[in-house]
C-alpha atoms as a PDB file:
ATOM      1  CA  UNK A   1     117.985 160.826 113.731  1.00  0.00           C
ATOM      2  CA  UNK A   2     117.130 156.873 113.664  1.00  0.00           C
ATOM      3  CA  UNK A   3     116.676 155.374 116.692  1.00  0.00           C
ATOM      4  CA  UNK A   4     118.374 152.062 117.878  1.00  0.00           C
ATOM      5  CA  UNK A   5     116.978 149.655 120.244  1.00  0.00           C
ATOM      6  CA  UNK A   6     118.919 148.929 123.407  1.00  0.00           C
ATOM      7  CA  UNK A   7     118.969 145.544 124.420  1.00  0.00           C
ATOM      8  CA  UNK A   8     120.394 145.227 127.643  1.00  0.00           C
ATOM      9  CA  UNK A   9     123.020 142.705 127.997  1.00  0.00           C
ATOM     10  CA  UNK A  10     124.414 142.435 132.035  1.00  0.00           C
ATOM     11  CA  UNK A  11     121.247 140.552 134.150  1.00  0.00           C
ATOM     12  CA  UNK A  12     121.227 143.346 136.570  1.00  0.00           C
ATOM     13  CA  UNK A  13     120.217 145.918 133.947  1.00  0.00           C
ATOM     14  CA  UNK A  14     117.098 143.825 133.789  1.00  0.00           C
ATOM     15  CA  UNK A  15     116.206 144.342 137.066  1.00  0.00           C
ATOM     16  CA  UNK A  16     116.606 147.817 137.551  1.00  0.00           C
ATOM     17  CA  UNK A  17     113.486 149.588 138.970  1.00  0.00           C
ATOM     18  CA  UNK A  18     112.345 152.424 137.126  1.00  0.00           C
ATOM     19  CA  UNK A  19     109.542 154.923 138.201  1.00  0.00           C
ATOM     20  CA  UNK A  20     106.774 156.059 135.435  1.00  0.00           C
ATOM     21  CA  UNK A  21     103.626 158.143 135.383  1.00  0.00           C
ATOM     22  CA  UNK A  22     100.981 156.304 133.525  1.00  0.00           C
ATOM     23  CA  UNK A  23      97.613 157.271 132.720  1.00  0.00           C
ATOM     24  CA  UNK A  24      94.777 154.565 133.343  1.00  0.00           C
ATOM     25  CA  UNK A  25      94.183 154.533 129.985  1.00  0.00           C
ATOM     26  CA  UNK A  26      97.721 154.181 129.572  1.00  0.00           C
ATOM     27  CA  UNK A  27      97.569 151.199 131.889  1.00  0.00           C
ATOM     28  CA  UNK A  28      94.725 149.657 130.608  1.00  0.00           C
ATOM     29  CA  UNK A  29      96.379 149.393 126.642  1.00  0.00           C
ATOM     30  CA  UNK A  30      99.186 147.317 128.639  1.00  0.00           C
ATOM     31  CA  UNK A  31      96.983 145.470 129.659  1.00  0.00           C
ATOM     32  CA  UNK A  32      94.522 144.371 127.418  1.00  0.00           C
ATOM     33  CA  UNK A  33      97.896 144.507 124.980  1.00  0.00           C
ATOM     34  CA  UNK A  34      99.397 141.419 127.333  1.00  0.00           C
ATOM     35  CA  UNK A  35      95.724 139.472 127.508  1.00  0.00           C
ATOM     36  CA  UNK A  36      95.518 139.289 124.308  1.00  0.00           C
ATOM     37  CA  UNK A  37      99.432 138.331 123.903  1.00  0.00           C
ATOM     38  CA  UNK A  38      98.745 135.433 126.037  1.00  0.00           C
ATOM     39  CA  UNK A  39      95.673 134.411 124.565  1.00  0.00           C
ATOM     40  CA  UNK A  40      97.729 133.554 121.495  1.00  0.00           C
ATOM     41  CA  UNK A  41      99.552 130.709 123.773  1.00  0.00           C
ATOM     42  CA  UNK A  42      97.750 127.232 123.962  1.00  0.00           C
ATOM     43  CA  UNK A  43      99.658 127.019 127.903  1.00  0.00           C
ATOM     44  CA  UNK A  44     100.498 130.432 128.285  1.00  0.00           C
ATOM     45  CA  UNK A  45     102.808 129.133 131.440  1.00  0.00           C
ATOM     46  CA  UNK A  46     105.048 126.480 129.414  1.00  0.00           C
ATOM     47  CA  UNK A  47     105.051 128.243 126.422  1.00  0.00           C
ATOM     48  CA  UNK A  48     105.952 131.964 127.289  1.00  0.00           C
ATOM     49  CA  UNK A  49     109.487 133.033 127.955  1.00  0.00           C
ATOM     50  CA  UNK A  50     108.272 135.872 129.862  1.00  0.00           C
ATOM     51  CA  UNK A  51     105.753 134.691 132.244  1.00  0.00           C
ATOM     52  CA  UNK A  52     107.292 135.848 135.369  1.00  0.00           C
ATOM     53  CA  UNK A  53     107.841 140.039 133.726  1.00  0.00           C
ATOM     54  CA  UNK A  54     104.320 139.634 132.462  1.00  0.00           C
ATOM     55  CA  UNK A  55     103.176 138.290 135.974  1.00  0.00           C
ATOM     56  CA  UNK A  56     104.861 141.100 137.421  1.00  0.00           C
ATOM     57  CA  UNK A  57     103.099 143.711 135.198  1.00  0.00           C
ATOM     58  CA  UNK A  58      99.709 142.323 135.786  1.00  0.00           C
ATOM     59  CA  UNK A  59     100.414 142.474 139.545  1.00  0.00           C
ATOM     60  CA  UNK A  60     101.859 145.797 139.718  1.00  0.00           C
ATOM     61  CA  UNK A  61      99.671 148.004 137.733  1.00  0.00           C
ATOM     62  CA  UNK A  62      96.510 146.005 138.202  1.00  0.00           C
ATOM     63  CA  UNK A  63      97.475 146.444 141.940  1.00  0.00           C
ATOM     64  CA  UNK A  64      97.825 150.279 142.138  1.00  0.00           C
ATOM     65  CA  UNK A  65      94.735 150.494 139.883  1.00  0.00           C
ATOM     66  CA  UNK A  66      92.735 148.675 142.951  1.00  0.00           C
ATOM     67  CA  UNK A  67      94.629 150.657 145.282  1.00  0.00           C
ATOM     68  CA  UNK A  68      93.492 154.021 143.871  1.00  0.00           C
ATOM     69  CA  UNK A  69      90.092 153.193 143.475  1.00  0.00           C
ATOM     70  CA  UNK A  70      89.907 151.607 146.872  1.00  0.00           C
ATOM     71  CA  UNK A  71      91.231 155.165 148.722  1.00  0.00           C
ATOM     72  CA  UNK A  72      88.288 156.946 146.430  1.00  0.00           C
ATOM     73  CA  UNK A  73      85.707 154.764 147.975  1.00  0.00           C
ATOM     74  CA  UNK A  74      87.786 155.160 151.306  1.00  0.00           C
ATOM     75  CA  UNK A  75      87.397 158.925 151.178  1.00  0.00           C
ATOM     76  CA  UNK A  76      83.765 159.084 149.875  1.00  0.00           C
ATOM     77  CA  UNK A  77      82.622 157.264 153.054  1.00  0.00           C
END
């Protein structure tokens, strides 16, 4: 079975909030994937037409990262 790409098409299906269970390891590929994506850009910020997804990313999963490891330190004290 081949498998097609959907490319979403209405603006709304863009937006749609989806929950997923990613490991840290998981996390961290994204994110060492997306540094080094915009470390290809001279000015990441003019020249990227996704700076405000990849923004969100960085915020998001960076975020709960912190988060977690915060509540560990939390609950060791």
């Amino acid at each position: 079975m081949e498998r097609s790409q959907y490319i979403a098409n209405i603006e709304e299906e863009l937006d749609r909030p989806h929950n997923v269970t990613l490991t840290e390891g998981e996390i961290g590929v994204i994110l060492c994937t997306l540094e080094t994506l915009i470390d290809g850009y001279k000015d990441y910020k003019t020249e990227c037409l996704v700076v405000k997804e990849i923004d969100s990313i960085f915020e998001k999963l960076e975020g709960i990262v912190d988060t977690h490891y915060d509540n560990m330190e939390t609950k060791e004290q």
